[in-house]
C-alpha atoms as a PDB file:
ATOM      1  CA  UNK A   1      13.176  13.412  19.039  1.00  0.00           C
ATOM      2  CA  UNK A   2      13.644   9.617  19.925  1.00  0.00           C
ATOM      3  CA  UNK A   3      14.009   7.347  16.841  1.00  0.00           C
ATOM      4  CA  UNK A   4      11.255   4.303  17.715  1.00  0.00           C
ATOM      5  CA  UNK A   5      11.437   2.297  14.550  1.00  0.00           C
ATOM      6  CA  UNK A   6      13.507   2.174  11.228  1.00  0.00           C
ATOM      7  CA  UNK A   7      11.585   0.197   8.466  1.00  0.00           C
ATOM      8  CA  UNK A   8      12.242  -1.457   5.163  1.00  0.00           C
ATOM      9  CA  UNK A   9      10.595   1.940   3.786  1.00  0.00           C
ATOM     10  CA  UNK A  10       9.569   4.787   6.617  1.00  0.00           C
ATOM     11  CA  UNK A  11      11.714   5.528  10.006  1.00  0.00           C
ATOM     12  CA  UNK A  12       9.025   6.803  13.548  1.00  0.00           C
ATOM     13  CA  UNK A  13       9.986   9.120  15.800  1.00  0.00           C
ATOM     14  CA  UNK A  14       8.829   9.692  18.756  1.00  0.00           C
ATOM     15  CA  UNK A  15       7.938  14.119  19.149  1.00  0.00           C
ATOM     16  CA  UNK A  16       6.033  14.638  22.906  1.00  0.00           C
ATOM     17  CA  UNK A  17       2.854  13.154  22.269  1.00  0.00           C
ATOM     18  CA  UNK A  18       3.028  12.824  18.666  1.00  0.00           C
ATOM     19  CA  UNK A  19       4.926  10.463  16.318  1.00  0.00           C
ATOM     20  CA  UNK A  20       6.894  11.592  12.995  1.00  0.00           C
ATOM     21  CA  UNK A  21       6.303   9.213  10.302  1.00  0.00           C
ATOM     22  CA  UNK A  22       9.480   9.865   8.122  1.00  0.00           C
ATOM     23  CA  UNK A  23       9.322   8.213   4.624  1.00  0.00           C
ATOM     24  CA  UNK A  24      12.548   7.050   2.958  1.00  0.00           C
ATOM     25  CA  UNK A  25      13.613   6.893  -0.497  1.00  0.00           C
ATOM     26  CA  UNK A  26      14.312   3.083   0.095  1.00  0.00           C
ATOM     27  CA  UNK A  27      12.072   0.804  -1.861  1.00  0.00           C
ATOM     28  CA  UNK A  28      10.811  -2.947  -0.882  1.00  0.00           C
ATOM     29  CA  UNK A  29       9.876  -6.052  -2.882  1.00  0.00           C
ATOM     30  CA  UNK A  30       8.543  -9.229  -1.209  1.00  0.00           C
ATOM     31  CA  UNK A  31       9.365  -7.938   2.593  1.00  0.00           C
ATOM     32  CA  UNK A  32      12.750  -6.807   1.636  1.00  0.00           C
ATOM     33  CA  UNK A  33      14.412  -3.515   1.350  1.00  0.00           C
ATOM     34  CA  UNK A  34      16.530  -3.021  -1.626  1.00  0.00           C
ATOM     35  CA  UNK A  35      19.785  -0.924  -1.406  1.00  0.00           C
ATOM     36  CA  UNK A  36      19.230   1.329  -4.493  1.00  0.00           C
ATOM     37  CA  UNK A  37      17.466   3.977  -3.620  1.00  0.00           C
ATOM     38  CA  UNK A  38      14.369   5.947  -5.732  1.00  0.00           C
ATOM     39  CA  UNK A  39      15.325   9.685  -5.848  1.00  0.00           C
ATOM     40  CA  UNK A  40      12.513  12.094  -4.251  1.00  0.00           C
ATOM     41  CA  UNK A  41      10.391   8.387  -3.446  1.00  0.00           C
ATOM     42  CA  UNK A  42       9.433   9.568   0.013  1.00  0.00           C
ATOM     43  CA  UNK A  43       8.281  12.831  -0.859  1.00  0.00           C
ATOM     44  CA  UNK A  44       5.898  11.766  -3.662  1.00  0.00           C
ATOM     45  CA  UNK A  45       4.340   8.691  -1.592  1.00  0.00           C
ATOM     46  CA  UNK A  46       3.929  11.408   1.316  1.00  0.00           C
ATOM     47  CA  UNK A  47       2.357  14.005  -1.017  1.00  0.00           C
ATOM     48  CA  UNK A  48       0.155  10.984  -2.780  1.00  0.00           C
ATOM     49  CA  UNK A  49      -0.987   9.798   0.728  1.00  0.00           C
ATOM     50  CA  UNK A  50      -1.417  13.479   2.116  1.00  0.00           C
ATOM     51  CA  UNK A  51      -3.851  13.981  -0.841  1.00  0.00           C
ATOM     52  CA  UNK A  52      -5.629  10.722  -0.514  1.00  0.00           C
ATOM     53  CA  UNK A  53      -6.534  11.649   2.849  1.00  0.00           C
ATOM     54  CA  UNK A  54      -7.950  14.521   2.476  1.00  0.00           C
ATOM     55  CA  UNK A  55     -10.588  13.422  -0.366  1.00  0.00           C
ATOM     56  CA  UNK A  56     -11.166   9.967   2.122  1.00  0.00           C
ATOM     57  CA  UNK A  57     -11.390  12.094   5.732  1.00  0.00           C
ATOM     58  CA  UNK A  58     -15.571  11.498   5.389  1.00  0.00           C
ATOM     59  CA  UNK A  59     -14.716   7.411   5.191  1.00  0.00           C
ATOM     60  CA  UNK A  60     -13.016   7.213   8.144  1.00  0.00           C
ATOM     61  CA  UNK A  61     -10.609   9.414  10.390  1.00  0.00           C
ATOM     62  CA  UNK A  62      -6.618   9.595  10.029  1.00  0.00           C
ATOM     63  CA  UNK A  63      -3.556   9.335  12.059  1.00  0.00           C
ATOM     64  CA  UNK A  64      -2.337  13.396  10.475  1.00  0.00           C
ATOM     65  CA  UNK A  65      -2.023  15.884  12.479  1.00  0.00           C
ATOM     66  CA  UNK A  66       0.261  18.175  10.382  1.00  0.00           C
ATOM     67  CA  UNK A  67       2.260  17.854   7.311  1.00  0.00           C
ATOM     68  CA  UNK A  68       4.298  21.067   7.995  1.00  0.00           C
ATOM     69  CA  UNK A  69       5.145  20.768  11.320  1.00  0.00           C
ATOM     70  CA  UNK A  70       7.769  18.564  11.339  1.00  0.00           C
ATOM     71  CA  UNK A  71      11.899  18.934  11.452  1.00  0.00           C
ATOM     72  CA  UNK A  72      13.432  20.883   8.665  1.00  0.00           C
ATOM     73  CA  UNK A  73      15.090  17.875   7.763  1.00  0.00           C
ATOM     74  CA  UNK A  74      12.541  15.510   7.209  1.00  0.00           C
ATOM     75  CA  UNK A  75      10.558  18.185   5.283  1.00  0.00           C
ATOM     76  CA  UNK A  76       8.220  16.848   2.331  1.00  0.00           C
ATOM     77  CA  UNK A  77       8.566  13.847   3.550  1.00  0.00           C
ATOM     78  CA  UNK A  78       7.349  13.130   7.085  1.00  0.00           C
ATOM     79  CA  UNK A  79       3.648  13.553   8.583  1.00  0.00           C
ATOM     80  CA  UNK A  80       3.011  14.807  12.223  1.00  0.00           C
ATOM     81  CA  UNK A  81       0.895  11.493  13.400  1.00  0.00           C
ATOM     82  CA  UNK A  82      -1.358  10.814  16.376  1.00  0.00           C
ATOM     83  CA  UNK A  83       0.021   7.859  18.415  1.00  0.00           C
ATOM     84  CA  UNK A  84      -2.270   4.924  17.895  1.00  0.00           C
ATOM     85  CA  UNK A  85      -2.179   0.760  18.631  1.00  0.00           C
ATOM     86  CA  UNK A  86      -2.101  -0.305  15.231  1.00  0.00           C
ATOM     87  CA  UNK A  87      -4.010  -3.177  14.235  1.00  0.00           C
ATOM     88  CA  UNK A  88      -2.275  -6.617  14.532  1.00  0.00           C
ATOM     89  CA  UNK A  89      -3.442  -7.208  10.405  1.00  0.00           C
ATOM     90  CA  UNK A  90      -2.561  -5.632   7.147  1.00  0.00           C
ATOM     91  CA  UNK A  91      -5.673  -4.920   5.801  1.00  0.00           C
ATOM     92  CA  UNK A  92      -5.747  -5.329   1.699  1.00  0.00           C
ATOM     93  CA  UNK A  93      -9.091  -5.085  -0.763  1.00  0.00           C
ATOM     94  CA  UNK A  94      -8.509  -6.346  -3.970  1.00  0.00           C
ATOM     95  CA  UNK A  95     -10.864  -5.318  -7.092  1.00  0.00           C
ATOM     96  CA  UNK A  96      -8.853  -7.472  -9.986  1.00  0.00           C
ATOM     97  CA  UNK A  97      -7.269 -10.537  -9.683  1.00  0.00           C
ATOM     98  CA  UNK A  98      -3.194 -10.194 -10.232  1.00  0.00           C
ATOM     99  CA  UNK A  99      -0.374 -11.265  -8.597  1.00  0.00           C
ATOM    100  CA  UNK A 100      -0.531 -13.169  -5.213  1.00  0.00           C
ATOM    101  CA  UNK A 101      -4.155 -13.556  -5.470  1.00  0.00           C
ATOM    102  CA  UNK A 102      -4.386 -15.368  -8.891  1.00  0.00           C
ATOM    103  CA  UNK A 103      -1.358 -17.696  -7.798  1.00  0.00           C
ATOM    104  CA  UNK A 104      -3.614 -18.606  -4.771  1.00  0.00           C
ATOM    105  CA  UNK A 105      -6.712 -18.462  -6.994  1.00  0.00           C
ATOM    106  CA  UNK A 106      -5.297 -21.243  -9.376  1.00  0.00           C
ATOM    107  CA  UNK A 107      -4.635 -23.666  -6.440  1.00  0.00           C
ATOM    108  CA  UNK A 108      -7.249 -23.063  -4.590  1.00  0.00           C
ATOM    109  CA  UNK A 109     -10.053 -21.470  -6.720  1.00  0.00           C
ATOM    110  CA  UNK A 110     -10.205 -19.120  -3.718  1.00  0.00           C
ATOM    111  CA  UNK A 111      -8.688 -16.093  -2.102  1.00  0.00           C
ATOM    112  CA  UNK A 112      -7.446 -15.925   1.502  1.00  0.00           C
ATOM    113  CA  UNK A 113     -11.137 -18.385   2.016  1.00  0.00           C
ATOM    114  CA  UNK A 114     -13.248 -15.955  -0.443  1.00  0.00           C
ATOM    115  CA  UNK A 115     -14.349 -18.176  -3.531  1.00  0.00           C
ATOM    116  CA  UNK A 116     -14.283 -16.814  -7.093  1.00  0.00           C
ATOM    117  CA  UNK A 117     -15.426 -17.907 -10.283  1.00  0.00           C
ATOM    118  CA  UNK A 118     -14.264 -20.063 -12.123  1.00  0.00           C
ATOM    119  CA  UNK A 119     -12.705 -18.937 -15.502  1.00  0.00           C
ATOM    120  CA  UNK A 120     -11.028 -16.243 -13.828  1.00  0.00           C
ATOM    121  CA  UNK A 121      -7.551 -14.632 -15.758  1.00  0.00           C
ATOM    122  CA  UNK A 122      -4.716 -12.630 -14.956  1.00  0.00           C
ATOM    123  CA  UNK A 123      -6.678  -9.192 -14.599  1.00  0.00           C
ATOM    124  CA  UNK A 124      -9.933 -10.405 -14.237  1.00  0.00           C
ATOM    125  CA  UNK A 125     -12.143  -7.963 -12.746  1.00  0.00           C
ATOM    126  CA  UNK A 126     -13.525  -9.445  -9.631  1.00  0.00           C
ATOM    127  CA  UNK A 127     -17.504 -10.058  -9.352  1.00  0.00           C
ATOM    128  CA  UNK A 128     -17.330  -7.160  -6.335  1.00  0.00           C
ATOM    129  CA  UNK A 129     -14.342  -6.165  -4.522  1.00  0.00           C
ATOM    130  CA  UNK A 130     -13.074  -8.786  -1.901  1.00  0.00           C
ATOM    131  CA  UNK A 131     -11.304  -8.477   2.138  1.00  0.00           C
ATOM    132  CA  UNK A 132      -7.478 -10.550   1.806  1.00  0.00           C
ATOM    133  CA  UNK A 133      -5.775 -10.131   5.236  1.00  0.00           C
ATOM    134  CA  UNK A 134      -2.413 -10.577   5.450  1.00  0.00           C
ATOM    135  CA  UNK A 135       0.030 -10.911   8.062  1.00  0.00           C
ATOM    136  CA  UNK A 136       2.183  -8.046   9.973  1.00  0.00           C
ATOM    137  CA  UNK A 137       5.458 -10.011   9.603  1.00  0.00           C
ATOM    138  CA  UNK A 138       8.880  -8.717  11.071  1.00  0.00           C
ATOM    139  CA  UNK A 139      11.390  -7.215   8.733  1.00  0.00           C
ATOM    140  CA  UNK A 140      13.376  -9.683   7.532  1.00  0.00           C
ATOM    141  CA  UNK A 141       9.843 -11.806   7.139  1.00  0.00           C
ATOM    142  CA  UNK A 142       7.366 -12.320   4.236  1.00  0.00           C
ATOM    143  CA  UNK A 143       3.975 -11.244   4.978  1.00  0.00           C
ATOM    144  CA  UNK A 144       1.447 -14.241   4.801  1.00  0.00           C
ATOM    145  CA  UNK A 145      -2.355 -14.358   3.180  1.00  0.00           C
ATOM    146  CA  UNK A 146      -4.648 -15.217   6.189  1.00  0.00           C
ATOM    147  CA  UNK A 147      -8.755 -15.611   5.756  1.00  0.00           C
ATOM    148  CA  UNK A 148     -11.161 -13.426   7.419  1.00  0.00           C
ATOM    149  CA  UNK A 149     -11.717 -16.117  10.043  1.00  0.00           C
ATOM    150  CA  UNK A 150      -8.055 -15.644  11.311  1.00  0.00           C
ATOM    151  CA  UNK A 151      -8.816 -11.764  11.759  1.00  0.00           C
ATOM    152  CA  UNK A 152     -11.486 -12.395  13.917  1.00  0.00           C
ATOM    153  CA  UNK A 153      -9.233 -14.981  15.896  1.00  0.00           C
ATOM    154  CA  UNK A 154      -6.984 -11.864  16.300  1.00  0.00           C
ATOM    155  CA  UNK A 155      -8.940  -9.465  17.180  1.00  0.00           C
ATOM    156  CA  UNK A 156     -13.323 -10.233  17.614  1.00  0.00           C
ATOM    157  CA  UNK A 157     -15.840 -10.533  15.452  1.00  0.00           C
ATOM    158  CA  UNK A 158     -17.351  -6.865  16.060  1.00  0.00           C
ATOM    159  CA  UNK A 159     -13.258  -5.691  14.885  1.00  0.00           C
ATOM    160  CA  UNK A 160     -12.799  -7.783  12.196  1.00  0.00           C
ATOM    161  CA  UNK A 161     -16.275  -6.882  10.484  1.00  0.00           C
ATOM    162  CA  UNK A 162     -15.273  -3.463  11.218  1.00  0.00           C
ATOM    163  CA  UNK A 163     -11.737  -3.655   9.153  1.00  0.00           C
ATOM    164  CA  UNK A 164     -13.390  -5.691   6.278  1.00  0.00           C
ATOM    165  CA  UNK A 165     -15.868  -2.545   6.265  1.00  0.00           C
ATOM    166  CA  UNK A 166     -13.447   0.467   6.247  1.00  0.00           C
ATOM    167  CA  UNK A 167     -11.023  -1.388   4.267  1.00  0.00           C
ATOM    168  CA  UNK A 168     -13.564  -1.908   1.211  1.00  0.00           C
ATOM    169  CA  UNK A 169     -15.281   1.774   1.580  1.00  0.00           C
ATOM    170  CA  UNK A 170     -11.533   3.123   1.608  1.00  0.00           C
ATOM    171  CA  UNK A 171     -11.056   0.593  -1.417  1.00  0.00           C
ATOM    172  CA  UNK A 172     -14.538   1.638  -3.472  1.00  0.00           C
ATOM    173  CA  UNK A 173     -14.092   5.183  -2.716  1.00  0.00           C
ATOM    174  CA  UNK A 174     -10.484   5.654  -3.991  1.00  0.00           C
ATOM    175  CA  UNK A 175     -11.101   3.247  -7.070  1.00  0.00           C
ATOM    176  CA  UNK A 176     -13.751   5.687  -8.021  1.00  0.00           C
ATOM    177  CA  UNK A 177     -11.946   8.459  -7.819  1.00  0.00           C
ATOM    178  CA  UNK A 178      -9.229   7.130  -9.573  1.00  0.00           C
ATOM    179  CA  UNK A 179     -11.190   5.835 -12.352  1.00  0.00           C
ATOM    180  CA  UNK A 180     -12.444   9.362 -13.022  1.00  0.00           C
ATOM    181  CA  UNK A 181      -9.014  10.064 -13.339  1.00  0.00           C
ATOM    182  CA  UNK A 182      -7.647   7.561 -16.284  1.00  0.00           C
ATOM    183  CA  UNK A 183      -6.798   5.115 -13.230  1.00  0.00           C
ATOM    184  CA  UNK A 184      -7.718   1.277 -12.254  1.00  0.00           C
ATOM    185  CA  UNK A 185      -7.017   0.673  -8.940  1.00  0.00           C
ATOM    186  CA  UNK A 186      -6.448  -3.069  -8.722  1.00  0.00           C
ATOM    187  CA  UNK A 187      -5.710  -3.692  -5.251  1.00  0.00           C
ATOM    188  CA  UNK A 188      -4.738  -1.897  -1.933  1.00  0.00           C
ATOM    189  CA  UNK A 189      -3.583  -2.190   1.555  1.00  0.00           C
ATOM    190  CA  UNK A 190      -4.186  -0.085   4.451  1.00  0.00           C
ATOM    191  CA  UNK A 191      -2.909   0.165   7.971  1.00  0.00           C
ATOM    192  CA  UNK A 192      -5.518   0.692  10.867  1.00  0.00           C
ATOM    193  CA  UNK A 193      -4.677   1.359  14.521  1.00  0.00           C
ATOM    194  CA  UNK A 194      -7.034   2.581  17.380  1.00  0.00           C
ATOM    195  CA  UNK A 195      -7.568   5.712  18.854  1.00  0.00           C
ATOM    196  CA  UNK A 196      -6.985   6.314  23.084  1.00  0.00           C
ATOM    197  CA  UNK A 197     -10.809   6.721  22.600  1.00  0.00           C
ATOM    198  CA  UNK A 198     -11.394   2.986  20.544  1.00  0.00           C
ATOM    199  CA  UNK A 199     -11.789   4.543  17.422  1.00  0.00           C
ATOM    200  CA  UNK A 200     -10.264   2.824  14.211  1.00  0.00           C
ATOM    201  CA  UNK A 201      -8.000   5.701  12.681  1.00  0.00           C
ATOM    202  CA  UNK A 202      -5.953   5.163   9.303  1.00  0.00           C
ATOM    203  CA  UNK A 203      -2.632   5.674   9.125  1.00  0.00           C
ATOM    204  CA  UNK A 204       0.685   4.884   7.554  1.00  0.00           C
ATOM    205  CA  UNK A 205       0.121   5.370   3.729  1.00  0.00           C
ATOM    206  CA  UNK A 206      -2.720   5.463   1.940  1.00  0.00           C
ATOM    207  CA  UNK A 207      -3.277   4.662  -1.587  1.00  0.00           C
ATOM    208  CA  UNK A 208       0.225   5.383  -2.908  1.00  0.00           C
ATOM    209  CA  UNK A 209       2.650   3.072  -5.499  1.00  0.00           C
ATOM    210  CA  UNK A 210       4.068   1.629  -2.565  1.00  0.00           C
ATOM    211  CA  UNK A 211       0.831   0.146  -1.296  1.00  0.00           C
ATOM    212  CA  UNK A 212      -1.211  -0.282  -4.743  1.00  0.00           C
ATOM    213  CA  UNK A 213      -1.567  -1.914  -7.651  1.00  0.00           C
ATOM    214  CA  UNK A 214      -2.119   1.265 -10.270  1.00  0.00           C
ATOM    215  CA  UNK A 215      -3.011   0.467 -13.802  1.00  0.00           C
ATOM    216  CA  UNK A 216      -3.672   2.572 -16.702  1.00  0.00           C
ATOM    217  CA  UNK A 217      -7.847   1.750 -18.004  1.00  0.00           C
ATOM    218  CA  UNK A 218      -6.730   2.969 -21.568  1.00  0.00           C
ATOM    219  CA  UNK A 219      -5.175   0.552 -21.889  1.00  0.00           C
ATOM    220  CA  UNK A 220      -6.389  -2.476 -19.580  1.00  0.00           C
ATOM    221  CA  UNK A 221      -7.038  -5.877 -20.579  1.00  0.00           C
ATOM    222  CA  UNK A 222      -7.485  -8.798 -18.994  1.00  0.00           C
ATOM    223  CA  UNK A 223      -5.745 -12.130 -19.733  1.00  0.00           C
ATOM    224  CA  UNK A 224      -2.492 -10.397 -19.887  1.00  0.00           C
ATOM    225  CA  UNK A 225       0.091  -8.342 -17.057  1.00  0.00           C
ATOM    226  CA  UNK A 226      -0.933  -4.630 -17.258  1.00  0.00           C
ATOM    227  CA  UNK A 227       1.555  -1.726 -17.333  1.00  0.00           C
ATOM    228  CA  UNK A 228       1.729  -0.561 -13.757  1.00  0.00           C
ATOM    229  CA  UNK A 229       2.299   2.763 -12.429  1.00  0.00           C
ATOM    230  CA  UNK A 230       3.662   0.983  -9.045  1.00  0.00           C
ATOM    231  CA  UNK A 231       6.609  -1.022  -8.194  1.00  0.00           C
ATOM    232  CA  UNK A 232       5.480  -4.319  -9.900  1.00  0.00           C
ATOM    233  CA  UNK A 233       7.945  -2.684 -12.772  1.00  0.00           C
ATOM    234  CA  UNK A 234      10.904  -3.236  -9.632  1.00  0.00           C
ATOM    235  CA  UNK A 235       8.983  -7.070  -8.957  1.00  0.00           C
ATOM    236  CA  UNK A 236       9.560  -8.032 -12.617  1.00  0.00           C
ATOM    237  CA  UNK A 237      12.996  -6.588 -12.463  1.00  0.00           C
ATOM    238  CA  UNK A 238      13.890  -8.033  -9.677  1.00  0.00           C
ATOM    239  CA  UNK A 239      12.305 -11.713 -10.698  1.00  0.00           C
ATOM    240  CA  UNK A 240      14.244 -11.587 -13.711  1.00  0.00           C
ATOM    241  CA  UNK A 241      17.377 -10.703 -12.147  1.00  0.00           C
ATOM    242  CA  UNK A 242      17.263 -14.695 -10.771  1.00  0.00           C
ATOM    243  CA  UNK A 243      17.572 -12.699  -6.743  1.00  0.00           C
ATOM    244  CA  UNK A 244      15.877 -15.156  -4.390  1.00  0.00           C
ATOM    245  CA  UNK A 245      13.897 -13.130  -2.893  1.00  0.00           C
ATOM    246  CA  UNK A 246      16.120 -13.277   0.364  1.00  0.00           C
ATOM    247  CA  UNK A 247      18.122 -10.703   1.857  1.00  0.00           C
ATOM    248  CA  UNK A 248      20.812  -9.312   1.086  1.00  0.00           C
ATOM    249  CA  UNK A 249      18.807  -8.084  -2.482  1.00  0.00           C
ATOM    250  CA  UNK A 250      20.802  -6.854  -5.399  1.00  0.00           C
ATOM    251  CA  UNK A 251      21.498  -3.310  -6.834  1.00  0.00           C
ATOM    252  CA  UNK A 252      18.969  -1.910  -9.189  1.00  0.00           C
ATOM    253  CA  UNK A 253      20.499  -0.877 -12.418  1.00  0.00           C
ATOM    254  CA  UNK A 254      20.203   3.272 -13.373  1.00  0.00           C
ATOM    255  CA  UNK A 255      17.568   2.374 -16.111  1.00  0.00           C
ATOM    256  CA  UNK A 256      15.438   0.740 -13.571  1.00  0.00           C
ATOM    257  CA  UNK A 257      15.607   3.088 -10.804  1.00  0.00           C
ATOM    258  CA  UNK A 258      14.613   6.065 -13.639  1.00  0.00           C
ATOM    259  CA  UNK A 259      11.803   4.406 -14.860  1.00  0.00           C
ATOM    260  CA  UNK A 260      10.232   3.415 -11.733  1.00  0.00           C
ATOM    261  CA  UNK A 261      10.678   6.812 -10.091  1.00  0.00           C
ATOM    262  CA  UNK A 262       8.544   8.322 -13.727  1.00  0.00           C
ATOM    263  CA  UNK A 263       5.825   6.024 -12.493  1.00  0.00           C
ATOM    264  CA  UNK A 264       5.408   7.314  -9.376  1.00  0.00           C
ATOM    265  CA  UNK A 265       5.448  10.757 -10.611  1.00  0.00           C
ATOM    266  CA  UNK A 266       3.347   9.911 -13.311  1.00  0.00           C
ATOM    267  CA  UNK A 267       0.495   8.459 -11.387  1.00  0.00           C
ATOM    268  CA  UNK A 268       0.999  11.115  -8.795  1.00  0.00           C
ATOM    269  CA  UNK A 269      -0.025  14.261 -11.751  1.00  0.00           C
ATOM    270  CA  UNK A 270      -2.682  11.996 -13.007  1.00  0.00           C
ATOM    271  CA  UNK A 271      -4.493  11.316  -9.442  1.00  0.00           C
ATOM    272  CA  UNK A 272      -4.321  14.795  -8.264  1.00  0.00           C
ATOM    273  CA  UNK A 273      -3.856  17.135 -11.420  1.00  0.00           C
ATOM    274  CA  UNK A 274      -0.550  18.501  -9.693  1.00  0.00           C
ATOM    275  CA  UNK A 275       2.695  18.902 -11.452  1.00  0.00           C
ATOM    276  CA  UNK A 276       5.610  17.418  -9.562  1.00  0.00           C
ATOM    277  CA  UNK A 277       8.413  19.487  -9.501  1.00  0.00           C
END
């Protein structure tokens, strides 16, 4: 195997004609990687997204091509992937209004161009779910909120209408599954990439801690930050802390790595009913 790309989070490999998407125990906040690592992290966001795309495969095709046949050492924790030309544009579908999106919504009264309500609180549930692009920055770079105009700059009109589409049937789809499940499902971001044929195929992750905002509906309100099952917990650490955001981050303190690692197993038995051992 050839090693093509180490990441803040996942390390690709290139196999013959396949890639091996290896994901680390490393965890990122705000485009950096932190050095404390979350023990058995990689397996549970690979079992998560392994399970998520099997209940979306009728939405729209995936990158998988095995989950078993990959190196001893990576197993649990790397996918067999088809080798695609990913999408130039992180594709994100928000539901509620948190984080990034309400500190844009209270300048602008809009997100990445897509006007809201007025009114609108930390949690709000949004009037429908809405597209926010983002940037593909470079490690080392933070990713940057970019309007569906810019997408279609990037890549055409008939693409861009295309990722809006997938990205919010991906979004609908999981939030509904989720919700059956105990879970709000406040945001997400997918990775697209096309097929030697033209076809737009998911890959990376899909629907894990890593890549959502996962809230408990028992006890959601809005007007107020939720308890998240995801690594906002590591975000409020981490802003607390007084780290700049810029690399190199800070250690994470035992207490902090523990809890964050019960959220992702905890939202990982309540999704899929499976006990993590």
């Amino acid at each position: 195997m050839e090693l093509l790309h180490s990441g803040k989070v996942r390390d690709v490999y290139a196999d013959g004609g396949d890639l091996i998407l290896v994901a680390s125990d490393r965890i990122s906040i705000y485009d950096v990687a932190l050095p404390t690592p979350i023990p058995d992290k990689g397996k549970l966001l690979t079992a998560l997204s392994l399970w998520w795309f099997e209940q979306l495969a009728d939405v729209v095709p995936n990158h998988v091509v095995s989950a078993t046949d990959v190196p001893a050492e990576f197993a649990g924790r790397a996918i067999r992937c088809r080798r695609l030309e990913m999408v130039p544009v992180e594709c994100v579908a928000r539901g509620y209004l948190t984080g990034g999106g309400l500190r844009e919504y209270e300048r602008t009264g809009a997100v990445s161009g897509v006007p809201l309500p007025r009114g609108l609180v930390e949690a709000s549930i949004l009037p429908e779910p809405i597209f926010t692009p983002s940037t593909k920055a470079p490690i080392g770079e933070h990713d940057e909120p970019i309007t569906y105009e810019d997408v279609v700059a990037k890549v055409g009109e008939a693409t861009a209408e295309r990722l809006r589409q997938i990205t919010l049937d991906i979004y609908r789809r999981g939030a509904e599954i989720a919700a059956d499940r105990g879970i709000l499902v406040a945001d997400t971001k997918i990775e697209l990439g096309w097929a030697p044929d033209g076809t737009l195929v998911l890959a990376d992750e899909l629907l894990t801690s890593d890549s959502s905002r996962f809230w408990p509906a028992q006890s959601y309100q809005p007007g107020r930050v939720q308890f998240s099952y995801d690594k906002q917990y590591v975000r409020d650490w981490a802003t607390s802390s007084g780290w700049n955001k810029q690399a190199p981050a800070p250690e994470m303190p035992a207490d902090v790595v523990e809890a964050t690692r019960a959220r992702y197993v905890d939202v990982y038995e309540t999704l899929t009913g499976n006990r993590w051992a």
